[in-house]
PDB file of N, CA and C in Angstrom:
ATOM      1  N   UNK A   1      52.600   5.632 236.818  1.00  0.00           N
ATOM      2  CA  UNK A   1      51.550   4.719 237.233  1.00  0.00           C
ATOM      3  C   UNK A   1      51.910   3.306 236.796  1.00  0.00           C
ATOM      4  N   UNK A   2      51.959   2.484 237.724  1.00  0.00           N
ATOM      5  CA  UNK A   2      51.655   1.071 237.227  1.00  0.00           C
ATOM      6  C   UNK A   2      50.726   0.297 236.172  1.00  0.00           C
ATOM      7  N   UNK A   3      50.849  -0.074 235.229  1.00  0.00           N
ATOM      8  CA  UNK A   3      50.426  -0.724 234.281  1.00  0.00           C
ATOM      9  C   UNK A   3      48.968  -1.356 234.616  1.00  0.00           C
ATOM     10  N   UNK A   4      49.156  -2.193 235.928  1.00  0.00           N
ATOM     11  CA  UNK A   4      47.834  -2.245 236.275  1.00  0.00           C
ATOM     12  C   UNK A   4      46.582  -1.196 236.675  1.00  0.00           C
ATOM     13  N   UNK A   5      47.343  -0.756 237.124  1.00  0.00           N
ATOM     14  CA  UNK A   5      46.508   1.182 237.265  1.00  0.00           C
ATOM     15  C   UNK A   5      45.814   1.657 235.978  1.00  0.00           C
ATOM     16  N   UNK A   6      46.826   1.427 235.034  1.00  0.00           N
ATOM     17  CA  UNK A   6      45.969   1.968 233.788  1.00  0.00           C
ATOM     18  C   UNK A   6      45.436   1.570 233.199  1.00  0.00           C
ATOM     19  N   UNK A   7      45.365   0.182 233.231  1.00  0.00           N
ATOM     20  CA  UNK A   7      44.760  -1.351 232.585  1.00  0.00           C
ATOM     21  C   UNK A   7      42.852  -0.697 233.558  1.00  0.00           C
ATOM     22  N   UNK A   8      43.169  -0.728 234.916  1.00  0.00           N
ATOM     23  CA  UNK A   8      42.001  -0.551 235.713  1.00  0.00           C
ATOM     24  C   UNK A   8      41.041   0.627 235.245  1.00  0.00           C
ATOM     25  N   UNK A   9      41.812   2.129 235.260  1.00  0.00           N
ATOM     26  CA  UNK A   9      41.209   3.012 234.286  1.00  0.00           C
ATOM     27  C   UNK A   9      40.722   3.181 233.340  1.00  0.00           C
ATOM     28  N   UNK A  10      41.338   2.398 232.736  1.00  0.00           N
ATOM     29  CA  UNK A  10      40.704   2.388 231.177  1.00  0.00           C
ATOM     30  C   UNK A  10      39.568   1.445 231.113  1.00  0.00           C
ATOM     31  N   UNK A  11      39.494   0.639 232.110  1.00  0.00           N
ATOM     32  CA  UNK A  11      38.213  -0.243 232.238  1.00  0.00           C
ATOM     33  C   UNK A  11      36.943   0.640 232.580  1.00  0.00           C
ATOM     34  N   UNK A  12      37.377   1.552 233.534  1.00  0.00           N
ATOM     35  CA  UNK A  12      36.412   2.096 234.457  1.00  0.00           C
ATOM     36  C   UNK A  12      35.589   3.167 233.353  1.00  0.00           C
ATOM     37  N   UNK A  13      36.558   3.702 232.087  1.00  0.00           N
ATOM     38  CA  UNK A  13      36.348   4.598 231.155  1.00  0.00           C
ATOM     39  C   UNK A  13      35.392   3.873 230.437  1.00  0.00           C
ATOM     40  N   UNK A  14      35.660   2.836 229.634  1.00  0.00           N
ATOM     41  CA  UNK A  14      35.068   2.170 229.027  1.00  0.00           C
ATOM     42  C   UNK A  14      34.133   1.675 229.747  1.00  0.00           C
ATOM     43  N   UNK A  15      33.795   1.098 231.078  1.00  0.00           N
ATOM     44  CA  UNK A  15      32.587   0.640 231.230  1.00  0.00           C
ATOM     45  C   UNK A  15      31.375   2.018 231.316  1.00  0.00           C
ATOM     46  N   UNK A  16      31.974   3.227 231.670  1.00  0.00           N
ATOM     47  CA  UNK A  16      31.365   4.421 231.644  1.00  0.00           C
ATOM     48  C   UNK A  16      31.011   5.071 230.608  1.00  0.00           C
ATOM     49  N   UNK A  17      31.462   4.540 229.690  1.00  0.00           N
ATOM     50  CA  UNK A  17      31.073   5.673 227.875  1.00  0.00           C
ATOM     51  C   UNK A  17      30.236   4.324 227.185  1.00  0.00           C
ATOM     52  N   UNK A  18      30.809   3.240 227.208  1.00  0.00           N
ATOM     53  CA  UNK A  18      30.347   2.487 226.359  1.00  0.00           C
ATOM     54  C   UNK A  18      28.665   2.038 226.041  1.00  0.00           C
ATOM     55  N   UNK A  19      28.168   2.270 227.541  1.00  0.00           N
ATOM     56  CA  UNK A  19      26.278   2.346 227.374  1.00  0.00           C
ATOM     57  C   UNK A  19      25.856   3.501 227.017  1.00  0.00           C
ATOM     58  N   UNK A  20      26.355   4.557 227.373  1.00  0.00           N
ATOM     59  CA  UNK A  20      26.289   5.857 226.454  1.00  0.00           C
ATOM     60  C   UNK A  20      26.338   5.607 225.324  1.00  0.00           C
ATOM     61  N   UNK A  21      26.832   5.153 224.437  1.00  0.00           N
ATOM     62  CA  UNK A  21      27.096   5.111 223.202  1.00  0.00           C
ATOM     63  C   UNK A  21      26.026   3.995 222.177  1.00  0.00           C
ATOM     64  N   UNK A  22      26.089   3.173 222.904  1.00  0.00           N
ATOM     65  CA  UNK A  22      25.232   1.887 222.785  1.00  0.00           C
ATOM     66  C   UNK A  22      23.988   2.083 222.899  1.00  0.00           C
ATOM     67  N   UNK A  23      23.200   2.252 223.957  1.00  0.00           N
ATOM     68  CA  UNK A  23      22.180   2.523 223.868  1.00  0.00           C
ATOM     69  C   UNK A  23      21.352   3.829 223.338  1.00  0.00           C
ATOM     70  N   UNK A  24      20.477   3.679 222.421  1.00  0.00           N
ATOM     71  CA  UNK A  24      19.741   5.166 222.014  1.00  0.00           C
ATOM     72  C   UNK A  24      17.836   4.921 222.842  1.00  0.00           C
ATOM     73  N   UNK A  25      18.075   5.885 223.540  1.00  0.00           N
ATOM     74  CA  UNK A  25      16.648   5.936 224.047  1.00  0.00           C
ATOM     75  C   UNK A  25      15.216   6.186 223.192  1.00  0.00           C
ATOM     76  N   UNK A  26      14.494   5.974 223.009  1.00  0.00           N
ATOM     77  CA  UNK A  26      13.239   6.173 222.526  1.00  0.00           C
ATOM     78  C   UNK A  26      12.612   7.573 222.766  1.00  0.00           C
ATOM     79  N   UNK A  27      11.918   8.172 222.013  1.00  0.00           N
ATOM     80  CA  UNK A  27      11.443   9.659 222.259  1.00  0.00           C
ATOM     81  C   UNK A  27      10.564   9.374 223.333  1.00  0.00           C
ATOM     82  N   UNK A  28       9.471   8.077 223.993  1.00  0.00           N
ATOM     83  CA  UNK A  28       9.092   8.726 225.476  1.00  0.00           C
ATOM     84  C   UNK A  28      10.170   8.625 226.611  1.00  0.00           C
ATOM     85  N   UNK A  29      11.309   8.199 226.564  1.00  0.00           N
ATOM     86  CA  UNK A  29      12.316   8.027 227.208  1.00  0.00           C
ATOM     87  C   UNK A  29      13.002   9.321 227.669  1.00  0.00           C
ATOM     88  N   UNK A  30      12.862  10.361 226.320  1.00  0.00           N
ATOM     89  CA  UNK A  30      14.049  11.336 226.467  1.00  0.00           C
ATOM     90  C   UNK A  30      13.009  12.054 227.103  1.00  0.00           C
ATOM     91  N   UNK A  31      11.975  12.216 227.049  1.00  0.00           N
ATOM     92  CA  UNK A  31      11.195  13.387 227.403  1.00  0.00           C
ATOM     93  C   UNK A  31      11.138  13.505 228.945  1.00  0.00           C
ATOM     94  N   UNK A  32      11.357  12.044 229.585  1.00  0.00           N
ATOM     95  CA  UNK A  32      11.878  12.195 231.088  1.00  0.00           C
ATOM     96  C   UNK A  32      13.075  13.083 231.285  1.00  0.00           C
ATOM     97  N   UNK A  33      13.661  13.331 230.115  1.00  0.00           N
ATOM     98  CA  UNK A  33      14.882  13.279 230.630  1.00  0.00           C
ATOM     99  C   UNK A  33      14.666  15.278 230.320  1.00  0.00           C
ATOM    100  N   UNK A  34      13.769  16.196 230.133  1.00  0.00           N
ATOM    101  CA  UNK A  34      13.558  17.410 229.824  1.00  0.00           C
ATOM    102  C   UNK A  34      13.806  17.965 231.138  1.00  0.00           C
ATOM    103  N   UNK A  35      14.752  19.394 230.420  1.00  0.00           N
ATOM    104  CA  UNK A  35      14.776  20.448 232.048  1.00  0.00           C
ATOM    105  C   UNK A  35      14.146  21.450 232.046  1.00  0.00           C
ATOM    106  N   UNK A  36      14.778  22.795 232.046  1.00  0.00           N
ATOM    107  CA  UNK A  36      13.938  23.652 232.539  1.00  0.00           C
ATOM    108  C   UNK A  36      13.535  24.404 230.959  1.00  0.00           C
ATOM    109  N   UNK A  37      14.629  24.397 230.675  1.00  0.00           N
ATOM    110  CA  UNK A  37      15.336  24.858 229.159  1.00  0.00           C
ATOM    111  C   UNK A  37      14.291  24.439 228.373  1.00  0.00           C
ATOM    112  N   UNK A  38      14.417  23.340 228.251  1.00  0.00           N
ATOM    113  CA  UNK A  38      13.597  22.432 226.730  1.00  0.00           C
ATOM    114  C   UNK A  38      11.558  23.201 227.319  1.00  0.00           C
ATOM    115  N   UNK A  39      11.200  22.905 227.984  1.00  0.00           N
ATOM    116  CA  UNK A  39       9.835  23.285 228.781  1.00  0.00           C
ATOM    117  C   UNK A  39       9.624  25.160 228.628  1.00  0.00           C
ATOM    118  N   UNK A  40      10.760  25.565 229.013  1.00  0.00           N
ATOM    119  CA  UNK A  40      10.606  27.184 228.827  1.00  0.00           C
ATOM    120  C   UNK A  40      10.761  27.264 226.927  1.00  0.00           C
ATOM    121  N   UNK A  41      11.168  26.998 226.086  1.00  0.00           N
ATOM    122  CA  UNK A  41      11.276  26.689 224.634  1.00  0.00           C
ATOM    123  C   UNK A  41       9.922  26.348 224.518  1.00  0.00           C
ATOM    124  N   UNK A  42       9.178  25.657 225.010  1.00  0.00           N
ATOM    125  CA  UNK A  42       7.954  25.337 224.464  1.00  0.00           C
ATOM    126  C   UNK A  42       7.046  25.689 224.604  1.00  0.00           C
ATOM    127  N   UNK A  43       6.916  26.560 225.989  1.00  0.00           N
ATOM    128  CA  UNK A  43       6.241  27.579 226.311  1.00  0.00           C
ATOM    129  C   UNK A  43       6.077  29.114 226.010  1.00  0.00           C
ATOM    130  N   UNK A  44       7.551  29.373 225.445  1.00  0.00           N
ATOM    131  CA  UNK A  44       7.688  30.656 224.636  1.00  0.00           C
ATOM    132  C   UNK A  44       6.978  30.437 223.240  1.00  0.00           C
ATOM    133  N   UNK A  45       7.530  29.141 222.546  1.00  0.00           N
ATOM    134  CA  UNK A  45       7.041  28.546 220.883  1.00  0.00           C
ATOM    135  C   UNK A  45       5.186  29.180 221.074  1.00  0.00           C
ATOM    136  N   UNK A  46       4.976  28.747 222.111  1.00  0.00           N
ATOM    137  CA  UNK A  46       2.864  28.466 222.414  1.00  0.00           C
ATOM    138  C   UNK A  46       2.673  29.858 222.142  1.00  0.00           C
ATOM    139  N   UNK A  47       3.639  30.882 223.070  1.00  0.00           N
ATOM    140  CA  UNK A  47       3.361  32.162 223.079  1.00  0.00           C
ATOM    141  C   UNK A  47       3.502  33.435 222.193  1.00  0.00           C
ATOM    142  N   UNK A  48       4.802  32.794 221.652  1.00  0.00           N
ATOM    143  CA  UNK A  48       4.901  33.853 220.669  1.00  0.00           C
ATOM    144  C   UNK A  48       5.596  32.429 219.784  1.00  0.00           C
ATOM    145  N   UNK A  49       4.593  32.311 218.167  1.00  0.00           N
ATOM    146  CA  UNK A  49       5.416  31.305 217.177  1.00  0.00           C
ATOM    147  C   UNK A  49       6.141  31.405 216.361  1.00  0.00           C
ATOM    148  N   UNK A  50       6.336  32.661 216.339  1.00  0.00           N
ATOM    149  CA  UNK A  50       7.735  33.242 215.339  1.00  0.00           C
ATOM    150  C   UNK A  50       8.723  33.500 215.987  1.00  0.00           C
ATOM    151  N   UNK A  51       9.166  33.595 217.340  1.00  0.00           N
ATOM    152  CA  UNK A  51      10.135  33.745 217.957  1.00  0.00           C
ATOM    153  C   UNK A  51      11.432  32.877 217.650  1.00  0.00           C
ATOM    154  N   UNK A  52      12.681  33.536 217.288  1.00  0.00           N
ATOM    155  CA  UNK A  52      13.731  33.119 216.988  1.00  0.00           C
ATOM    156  C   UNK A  52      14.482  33.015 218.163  1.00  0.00           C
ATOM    157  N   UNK A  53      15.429  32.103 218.794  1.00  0.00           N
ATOM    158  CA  UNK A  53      16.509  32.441 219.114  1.00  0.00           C
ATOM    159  C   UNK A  53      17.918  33.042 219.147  1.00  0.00           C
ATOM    160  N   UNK A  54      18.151  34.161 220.246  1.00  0.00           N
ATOM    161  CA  UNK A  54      19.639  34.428 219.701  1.00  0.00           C
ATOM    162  C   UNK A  54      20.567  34.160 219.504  1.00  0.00           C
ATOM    163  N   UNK A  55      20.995  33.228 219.990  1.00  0.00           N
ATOM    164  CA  UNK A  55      21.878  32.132 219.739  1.00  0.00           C
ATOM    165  C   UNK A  55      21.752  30.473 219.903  1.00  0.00           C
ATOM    166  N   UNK A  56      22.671  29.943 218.967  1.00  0.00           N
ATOM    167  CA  UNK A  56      22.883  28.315 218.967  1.00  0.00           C
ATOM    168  C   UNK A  56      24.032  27.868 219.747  1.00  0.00           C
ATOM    169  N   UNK A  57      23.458  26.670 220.625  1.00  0.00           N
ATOM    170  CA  UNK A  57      24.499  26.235 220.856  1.00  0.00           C
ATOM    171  C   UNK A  57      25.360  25.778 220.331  1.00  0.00           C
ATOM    172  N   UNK A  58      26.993  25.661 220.855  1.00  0.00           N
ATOM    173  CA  UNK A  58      28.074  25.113 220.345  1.00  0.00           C
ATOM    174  C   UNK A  58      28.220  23.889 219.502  1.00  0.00           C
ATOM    175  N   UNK A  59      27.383  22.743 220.366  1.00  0.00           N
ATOM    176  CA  UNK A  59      27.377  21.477 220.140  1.00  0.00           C
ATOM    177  C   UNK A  59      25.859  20.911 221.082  1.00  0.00           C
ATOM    178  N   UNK A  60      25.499  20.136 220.397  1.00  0.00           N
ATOM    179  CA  UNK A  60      23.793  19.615 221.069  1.00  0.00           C
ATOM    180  C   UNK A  60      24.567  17.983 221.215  1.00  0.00           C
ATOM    181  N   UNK A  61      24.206  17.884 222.408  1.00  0.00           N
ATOM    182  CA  UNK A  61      24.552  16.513 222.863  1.00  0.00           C
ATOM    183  C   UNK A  61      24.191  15.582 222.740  1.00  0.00           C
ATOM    184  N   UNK A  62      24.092  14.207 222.239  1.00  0.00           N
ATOM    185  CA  UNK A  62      23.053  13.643 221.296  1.00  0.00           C
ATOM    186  C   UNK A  62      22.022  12.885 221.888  1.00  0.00           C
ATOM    187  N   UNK A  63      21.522  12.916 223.453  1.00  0.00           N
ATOM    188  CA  UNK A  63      20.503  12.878 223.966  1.00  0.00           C
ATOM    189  C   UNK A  63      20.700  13.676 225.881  1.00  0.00           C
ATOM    190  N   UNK A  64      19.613  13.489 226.080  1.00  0.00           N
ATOM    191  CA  UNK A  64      18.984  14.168 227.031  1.00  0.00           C
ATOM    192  C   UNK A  64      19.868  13.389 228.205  1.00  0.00           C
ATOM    193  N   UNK A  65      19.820  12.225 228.176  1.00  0.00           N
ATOM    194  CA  UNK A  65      20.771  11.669 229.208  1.00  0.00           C
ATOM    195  C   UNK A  65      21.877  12.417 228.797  1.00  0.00           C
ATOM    196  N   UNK A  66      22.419  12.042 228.327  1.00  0.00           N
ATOM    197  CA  UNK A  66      24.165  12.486 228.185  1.00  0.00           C
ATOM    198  C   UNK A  66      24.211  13.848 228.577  1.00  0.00           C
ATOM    199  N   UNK A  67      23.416  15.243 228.233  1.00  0.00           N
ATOM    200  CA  UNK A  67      23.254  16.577 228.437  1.00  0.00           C
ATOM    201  C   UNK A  67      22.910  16.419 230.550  1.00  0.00           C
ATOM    202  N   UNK A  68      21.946  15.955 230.945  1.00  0.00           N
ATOM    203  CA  UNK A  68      22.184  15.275 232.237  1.00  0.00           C
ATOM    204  C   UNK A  68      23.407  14.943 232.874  1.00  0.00           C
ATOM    205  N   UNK A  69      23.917  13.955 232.040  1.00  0.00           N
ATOM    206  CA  UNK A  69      25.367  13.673 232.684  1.00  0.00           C
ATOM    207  C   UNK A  69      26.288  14.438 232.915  1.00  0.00           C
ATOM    208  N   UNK A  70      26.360  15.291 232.133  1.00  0.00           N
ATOM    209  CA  UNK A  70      27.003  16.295 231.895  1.00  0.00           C
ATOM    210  C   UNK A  70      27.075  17.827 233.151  1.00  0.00           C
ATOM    211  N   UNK A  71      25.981  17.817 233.015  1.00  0.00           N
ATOM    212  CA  UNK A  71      25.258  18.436 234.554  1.00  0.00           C
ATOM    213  C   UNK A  71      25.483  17.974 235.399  1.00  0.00           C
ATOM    214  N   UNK A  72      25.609  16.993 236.137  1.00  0.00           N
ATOM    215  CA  UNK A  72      25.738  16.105 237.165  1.00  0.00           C
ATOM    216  C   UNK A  72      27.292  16.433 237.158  1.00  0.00           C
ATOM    217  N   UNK A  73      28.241  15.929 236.326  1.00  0.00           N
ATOM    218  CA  UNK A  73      29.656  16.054 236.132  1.00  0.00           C
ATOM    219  C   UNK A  73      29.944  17.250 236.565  1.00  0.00           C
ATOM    220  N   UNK A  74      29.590  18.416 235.889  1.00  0.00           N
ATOM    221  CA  UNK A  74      29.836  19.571 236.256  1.00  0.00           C
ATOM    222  C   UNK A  74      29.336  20.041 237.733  1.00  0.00           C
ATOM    223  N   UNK A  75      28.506  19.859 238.134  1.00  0.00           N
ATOM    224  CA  UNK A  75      28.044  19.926 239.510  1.00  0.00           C
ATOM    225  C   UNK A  75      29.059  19.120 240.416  1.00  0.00           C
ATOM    226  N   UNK A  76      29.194  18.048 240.113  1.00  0.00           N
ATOM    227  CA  UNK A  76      30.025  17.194 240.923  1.00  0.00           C
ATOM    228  C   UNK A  76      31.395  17.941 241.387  1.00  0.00           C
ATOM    229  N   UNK A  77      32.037  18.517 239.698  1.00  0.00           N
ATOM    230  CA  UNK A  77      33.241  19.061 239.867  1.00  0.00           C
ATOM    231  C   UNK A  77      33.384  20.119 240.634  1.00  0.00           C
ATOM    232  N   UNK A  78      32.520  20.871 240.425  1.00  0.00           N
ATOM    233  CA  UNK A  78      32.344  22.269 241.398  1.00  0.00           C
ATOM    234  C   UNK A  78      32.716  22.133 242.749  1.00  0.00           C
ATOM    235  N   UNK A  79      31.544  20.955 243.325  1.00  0.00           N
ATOM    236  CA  UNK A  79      31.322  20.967 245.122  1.00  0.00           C
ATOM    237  C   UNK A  79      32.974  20.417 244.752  1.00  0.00           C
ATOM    238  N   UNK A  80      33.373  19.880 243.850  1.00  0.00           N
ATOM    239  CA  UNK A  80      34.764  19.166 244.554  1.00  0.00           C
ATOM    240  C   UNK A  80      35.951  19.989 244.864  1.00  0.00           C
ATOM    241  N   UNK A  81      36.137  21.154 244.063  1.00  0.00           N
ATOM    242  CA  UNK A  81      36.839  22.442 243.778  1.00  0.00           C
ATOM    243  C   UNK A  81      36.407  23.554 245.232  1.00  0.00           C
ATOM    244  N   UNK A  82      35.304  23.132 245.193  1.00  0.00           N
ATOM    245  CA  UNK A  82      34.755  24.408 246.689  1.00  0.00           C
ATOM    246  C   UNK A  82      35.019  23.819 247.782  1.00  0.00           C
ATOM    247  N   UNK A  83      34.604  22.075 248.304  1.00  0.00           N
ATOM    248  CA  UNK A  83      35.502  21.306 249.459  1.00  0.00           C
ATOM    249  C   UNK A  83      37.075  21.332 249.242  1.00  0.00           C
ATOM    250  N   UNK A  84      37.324  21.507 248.007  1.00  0.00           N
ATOM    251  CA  UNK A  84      38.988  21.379 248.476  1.00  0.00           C
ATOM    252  C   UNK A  84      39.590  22.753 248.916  1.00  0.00           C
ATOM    253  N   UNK A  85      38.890  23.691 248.496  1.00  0.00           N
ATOM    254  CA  UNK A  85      39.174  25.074 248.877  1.00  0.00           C
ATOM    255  C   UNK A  85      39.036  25.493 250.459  1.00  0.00           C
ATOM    256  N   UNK A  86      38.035  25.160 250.634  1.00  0.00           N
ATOM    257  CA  UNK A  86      37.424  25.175 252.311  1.00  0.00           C
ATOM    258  C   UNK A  86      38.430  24.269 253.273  1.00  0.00           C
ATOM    259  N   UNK A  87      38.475  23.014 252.573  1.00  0.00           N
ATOM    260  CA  UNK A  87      39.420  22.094 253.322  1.00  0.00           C
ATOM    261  C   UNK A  87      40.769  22.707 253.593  1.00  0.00           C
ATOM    262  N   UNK A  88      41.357  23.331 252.225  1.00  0.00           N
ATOM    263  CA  UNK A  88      42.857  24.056 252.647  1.00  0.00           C
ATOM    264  C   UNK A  88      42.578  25.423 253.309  1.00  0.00           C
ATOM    265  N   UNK A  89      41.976  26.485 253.310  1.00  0.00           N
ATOM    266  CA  UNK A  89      41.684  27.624 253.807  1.00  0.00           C
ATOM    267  C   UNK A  89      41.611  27.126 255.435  1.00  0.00           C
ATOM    268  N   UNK A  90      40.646  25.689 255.902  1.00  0.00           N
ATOM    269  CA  UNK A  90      40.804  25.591 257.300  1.00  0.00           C
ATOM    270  C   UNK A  90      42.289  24.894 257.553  1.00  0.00           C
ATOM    271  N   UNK A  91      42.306  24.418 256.644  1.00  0.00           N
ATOM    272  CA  UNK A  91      43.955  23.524 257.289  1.00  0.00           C
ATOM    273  C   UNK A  91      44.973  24.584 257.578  1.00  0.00           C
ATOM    274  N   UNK A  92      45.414  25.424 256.617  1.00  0.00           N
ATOM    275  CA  UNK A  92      46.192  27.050 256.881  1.00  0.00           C
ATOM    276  C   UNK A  92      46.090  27.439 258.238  1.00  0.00           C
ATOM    277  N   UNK A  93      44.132  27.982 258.409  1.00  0.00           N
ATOM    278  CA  UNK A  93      44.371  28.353 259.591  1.00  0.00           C
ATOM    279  C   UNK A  93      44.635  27.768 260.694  1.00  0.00           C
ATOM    280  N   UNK A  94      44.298  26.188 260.989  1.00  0.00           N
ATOM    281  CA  UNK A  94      44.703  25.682 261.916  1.00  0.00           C
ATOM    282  C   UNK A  94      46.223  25.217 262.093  1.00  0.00           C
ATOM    283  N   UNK A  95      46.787  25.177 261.239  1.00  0.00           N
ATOM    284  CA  UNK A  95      48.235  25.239 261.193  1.00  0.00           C
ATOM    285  C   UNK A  95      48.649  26.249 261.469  1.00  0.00           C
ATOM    286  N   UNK A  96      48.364  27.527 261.498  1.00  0.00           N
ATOM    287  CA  UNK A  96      48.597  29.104 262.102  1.00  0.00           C
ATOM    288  C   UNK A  96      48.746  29.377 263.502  1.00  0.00           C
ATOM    289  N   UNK A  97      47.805  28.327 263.591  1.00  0.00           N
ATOM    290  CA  UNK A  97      46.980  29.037 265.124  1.00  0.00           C
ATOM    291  C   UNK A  97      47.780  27.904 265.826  1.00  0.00           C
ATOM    292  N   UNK A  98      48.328  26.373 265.219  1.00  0.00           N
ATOM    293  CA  UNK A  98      49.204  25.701 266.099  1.00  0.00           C
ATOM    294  C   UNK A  98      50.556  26.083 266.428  1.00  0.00           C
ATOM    295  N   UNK A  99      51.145  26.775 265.141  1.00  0.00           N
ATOM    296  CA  UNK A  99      52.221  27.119 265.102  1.00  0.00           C
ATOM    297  C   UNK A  99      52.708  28.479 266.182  1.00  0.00           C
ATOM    298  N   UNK A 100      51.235  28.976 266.195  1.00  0.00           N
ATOM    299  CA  UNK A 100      51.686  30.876 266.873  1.00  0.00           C
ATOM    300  C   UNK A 100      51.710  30.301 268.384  1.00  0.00           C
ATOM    301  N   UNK A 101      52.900  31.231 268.722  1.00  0.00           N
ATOM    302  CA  UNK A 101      53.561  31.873 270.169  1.00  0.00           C
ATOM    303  C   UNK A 101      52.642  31.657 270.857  1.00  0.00           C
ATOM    304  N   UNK A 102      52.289  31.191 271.725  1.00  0.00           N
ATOM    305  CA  UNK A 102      51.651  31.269 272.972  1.00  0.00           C
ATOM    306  C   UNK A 102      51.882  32.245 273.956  1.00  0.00           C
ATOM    307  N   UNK A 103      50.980  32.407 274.609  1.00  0.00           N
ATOM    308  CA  UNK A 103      51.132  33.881 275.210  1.00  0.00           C
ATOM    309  C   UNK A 103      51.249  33.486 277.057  1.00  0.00           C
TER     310      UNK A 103
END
């Protein structure tokens, strides 16, 4: 890669992490930011208040945006992995079907 290429990337990185990092939201802030998860937790807590969980997560993300982003990322990556799959599976076959014998 050209130097400027990576000069550009690393901008694009940094302009992308750096308000993440910088900004900390306020607790009515994050509570926009609740999914299904955090709401079903609080509704089990109401129902039964001794209820433990069976497991902890790995790592807790240090707000609700970022756990969001994260989602989004992963979603993003997926459809991108399933269009590129679809895209080559049709390109194959239409390259098949140009290539075969005519009758």
């Amino acid at each position: 890669m050209k130097r400027q290429n990576l000069l550009l990337l690393a901008a694009v990185i940094l302009l992308t992490a750096l308000p993440l990092l910088l900004i900390k939201p306020t607790s009515a802030e994050e509570e926009l930011f609740t999914g299904a998860d955090g709401q079903a937790e609080t509704v089990i807590s109401e129902i039964e208040p001794g209820y433990k969980p069976w497991f902890a997560p790995l790592w807790e993300p240090p707000s609700n945006e970022i756990e969001s982003l994260l989602f989004g990322l992963q979603a993003a990556l997926g459809a991108g992995v399933i269009g590129y799959c679809l895209g080559l599976y049709r390109g194959r076959k239409l390259g098949r079907d140009h290539h075969a014998p005519s009758r």
